[in-house]
C-alpha atoms as a PDB file:
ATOM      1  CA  UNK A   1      25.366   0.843  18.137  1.00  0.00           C
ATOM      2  CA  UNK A   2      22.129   1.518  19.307  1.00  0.00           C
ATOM      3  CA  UNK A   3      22.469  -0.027  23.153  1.00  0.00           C
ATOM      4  CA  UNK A   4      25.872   2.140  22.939  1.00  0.00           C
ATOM      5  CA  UNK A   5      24.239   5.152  22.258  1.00  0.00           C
ATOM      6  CA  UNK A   6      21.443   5.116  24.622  1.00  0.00           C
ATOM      7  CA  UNK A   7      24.502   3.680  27.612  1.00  0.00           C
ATOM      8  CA  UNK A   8      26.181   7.369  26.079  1.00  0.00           C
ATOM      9  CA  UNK A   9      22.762   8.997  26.579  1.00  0.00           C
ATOM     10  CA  UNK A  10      21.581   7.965  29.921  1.00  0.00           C
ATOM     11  CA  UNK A  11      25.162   9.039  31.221  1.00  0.00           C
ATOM     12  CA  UNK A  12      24.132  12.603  29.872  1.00  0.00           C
ATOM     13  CA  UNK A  13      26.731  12.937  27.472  1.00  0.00           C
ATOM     14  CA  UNK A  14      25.893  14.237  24.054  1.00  0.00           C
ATOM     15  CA  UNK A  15      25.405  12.917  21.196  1.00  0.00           C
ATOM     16  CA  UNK A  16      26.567  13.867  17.344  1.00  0.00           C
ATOM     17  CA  UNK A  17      25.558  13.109  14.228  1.00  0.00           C
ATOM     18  CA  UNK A  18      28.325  13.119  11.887  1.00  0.00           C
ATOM     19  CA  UNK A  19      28.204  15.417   8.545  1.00  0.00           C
ATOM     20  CA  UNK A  20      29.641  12.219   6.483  1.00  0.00           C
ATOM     21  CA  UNK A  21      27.456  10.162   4.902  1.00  0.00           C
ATOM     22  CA  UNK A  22      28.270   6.266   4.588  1.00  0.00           C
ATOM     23  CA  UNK A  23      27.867   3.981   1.807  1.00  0.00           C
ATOM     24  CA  UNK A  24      26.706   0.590   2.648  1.00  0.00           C
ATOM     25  CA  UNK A  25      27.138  -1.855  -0.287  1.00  0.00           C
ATOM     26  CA  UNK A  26      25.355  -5.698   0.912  1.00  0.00           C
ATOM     27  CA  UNK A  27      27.386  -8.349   0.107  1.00  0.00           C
ATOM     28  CA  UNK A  28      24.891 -11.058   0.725  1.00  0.00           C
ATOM     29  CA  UNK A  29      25.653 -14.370  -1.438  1.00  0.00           C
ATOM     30  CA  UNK A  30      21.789 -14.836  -1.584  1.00  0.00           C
ATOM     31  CA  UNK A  31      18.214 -13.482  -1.837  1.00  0.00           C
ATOM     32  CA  UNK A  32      17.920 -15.632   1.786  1.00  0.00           C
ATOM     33  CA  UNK A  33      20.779 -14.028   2.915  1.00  0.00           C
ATOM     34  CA  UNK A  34      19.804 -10.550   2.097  1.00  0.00           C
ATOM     35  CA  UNK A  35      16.000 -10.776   3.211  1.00  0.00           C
ATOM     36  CA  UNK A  36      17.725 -11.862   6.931  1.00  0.00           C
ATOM     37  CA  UNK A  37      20.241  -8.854   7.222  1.00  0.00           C
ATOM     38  CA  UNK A  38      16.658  -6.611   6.394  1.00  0.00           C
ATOM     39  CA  UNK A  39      14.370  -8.774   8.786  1.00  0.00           C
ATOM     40  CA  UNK A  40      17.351  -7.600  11.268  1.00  0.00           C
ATOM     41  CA  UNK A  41      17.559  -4.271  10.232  1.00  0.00           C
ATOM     42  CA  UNK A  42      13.776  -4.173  10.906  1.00  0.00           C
ATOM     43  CA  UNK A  43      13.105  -5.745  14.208  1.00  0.00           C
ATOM     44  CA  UNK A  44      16.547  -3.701  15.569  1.00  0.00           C
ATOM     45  CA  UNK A  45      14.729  -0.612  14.189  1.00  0.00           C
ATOM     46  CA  UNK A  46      11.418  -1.612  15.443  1.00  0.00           C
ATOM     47  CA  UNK A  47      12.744  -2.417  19.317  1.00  0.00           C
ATOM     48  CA  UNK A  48      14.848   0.560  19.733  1.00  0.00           C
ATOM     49  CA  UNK A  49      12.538   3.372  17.712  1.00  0.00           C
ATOM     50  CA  UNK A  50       8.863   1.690  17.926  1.00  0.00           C
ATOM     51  CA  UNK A  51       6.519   4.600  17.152  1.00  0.00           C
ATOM     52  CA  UNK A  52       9.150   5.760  14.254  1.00  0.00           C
ATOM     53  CA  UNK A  53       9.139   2.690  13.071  1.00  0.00           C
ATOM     54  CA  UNK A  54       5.626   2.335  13.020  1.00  0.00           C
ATOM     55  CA  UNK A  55       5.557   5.763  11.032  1.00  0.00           C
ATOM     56  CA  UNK A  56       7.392   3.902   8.178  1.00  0.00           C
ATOM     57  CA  UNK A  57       3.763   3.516   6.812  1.00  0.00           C
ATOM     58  CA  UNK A  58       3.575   6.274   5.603  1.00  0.00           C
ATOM     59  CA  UNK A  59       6.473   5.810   2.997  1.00  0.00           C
ATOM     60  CA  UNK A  60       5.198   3.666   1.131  1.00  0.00           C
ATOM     61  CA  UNK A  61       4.021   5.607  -2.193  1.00  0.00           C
ATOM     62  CA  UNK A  62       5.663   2.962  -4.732  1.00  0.00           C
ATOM     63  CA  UNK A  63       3.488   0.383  -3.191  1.00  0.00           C
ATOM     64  CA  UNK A  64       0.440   2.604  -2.952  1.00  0.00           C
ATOM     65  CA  UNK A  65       0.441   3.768  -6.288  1.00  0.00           C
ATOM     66  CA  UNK A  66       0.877   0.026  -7.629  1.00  0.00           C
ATOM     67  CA  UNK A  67      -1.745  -1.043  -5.566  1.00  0.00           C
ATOM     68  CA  UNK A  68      -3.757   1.959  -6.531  1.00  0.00           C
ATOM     69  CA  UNK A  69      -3.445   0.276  -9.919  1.00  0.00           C
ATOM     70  CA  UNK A  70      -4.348  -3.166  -9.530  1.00  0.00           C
ATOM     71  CA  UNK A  71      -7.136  -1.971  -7.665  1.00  0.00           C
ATOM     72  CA  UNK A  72      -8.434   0.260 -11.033  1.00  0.00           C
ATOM     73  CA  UNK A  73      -7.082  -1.945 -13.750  1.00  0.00           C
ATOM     74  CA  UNK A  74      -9.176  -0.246 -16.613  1.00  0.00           C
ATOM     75  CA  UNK A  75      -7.882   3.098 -15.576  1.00  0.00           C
ATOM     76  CA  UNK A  76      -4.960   4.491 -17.374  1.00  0.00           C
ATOM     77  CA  UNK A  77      -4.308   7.281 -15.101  1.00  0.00           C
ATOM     78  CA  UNK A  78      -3.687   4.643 -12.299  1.00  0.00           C
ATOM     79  CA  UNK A  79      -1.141   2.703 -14.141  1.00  0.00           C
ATOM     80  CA  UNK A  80       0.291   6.331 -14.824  1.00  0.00           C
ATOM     81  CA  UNK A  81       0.329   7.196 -11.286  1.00  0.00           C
ATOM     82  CA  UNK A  82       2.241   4.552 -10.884  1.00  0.00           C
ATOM     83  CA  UNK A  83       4.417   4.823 -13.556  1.00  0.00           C
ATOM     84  CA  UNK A  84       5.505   7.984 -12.485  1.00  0.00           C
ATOM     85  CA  UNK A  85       5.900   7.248  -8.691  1.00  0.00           C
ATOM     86  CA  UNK A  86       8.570   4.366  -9.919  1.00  0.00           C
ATOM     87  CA  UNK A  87      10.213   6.643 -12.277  1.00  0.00           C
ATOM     88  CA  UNK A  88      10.257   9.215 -10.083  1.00  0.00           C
ATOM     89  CA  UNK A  89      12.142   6.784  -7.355  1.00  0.00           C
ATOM     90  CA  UNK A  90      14.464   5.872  -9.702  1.00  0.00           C
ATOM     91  CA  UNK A  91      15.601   9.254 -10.903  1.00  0.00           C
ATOM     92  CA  UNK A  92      15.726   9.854  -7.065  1.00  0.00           C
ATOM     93  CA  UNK A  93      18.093   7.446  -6.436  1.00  0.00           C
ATOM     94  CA  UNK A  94      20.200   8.076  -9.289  1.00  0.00           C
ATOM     95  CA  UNK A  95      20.292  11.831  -8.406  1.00  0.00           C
ATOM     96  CA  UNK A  96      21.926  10.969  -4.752  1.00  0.00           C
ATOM     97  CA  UNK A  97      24.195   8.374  -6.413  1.00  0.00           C
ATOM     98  CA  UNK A  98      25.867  10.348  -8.760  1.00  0.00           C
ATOM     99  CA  UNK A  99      25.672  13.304  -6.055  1.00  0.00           C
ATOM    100  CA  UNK A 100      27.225  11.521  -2.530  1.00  0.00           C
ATOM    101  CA  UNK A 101      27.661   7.890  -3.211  1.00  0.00           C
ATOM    102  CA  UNK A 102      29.131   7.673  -6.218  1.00  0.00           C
ATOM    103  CA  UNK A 103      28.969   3.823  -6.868  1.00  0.00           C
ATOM    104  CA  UNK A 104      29.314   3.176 -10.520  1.00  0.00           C
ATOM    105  CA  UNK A 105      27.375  -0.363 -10.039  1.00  0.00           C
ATOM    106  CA  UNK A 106      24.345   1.593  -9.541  1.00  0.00           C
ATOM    107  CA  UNK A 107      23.248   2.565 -12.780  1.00  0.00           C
ATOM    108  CA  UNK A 108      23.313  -1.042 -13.520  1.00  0.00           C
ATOM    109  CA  UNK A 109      20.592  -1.761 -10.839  1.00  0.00           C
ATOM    110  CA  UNK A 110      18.261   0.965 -11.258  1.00  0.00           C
ATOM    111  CA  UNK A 111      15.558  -1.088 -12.350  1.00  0.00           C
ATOM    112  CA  UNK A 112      15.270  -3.066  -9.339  1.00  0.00           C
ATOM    113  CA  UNK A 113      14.279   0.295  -7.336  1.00  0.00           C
ATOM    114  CA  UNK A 114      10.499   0.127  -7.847  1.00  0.00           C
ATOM    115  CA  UNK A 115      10.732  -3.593  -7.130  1.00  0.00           C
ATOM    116  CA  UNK A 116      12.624  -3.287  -3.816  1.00  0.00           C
ATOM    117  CA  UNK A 117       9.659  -0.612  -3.065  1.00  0.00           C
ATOM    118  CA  UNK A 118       7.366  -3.259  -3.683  1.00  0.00           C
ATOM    119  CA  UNK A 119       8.968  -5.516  -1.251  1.00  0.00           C
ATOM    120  CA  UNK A 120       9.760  -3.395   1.751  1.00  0.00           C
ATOM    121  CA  UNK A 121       6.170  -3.278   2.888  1.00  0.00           C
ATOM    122  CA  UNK A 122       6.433  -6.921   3.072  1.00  0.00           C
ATOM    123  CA  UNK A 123      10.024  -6.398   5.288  1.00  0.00           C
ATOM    124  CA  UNK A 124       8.080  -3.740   7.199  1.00  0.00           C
ATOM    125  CA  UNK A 125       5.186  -6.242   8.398  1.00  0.00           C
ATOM    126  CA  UNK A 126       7.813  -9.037   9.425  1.00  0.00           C
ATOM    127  CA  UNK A 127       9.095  -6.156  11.296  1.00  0.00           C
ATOM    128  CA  UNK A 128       6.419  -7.132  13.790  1.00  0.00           C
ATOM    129  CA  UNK A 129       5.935 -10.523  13.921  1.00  0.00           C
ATOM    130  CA  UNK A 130       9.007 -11.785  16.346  1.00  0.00           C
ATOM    131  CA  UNK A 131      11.869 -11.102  18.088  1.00  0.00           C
ATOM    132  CA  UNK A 132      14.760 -13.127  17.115  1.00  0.00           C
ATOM    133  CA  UNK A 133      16.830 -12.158  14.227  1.00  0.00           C
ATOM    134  CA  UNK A 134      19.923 -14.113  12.331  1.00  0.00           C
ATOM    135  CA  UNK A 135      23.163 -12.482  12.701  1.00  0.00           C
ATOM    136  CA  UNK A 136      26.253 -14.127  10.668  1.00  0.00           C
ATOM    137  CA  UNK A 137      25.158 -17.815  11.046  1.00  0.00           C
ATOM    138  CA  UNK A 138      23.603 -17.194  14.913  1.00  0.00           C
ATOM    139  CA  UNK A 139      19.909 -16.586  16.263  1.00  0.00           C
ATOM    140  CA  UNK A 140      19.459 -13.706  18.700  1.00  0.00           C
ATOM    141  CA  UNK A 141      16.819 -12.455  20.399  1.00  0.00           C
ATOM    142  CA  UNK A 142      15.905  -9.279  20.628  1.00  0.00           C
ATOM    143  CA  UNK A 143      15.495  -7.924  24.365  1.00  0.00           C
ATOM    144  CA  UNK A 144      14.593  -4.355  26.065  1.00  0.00           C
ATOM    145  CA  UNK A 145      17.369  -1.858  25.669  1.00  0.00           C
ATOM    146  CA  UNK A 146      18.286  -2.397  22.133  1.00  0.00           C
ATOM    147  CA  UNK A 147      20.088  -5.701  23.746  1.00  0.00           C
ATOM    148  CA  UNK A 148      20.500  -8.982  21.744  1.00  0.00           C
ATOM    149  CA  UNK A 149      20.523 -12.078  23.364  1.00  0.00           C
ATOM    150  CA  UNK A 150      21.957 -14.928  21.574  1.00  0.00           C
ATOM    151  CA  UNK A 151      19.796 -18.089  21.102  1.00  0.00           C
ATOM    152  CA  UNK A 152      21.724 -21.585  21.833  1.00  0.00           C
END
């Protein structure tokens, strides 16, 4: 979608965002499986947008605040900090739930918010390190152009 859009672009044709927004529900039969379609969500993200991308950083405030903790162990208004950033999260994403998505599975997963916060950092950082990706049982690689390139 993204080599389309830029083809769509470069012939100076506009370009609209729609009003609608879209539910994505992973149906990934594993962790492995679900830390792959992220990796390719990533590196896509990274080679087509690289300095948003790299701005990412600064959305980080689950991770911050737990590492704020960890780094002040004995202090109670760290773990608090923290507490409240995850709580805050999960509200969050209850609030748009119940408000666009409406995916009663949701509530049932809530808890896992402040943990995938914890791990996206991680996702972020093997954003960068290559440029092949896994895409329904193939290797790619990524090239210029938001082009993929499939590895034999």
């Amino acid at each position: 979608d993204a080599a389309i859009g830029q083809l769509v672009r470069k012939r100076g044709y506009p370009i609209y965002l729609s009003p609608y927004i879209l539910h994505t529900i992973h149906h990934e039969d594993f962790w492995g499986g679900y830390f792959y379609h992220t990796l390719r969500w990533s590196r896509t993200i990274r080679s087509v947008a690289p300095v948003a991308y790299t701005s990412f950083v600064f959305f980080f405030g689950t991770f911050y605040s737990f590492l704020y903790w960890v780094l002040n162990l004995r202090n109670i208004w760290a773990f608090l900090f923290f507490v409240f950033v995850s709580f805050t999260r999960i509200v969050m994403t209850a609030y748009y739930n119940d408000s666009y998505f409406k995916d009663p599975s949701t509530q049932e997963y809530l808890w896992l918010v402040p943990v995938r916060d914890l791990l996206i950092p991680l996702e972020w950082l093997l954003g960068f390190t290559g440029q092949t990706i896994r895409w329904r049982g193939n290797r790619y690689r990524i090239q210029s152009g938001a082009r993929i390139q499939k590895i034999a």
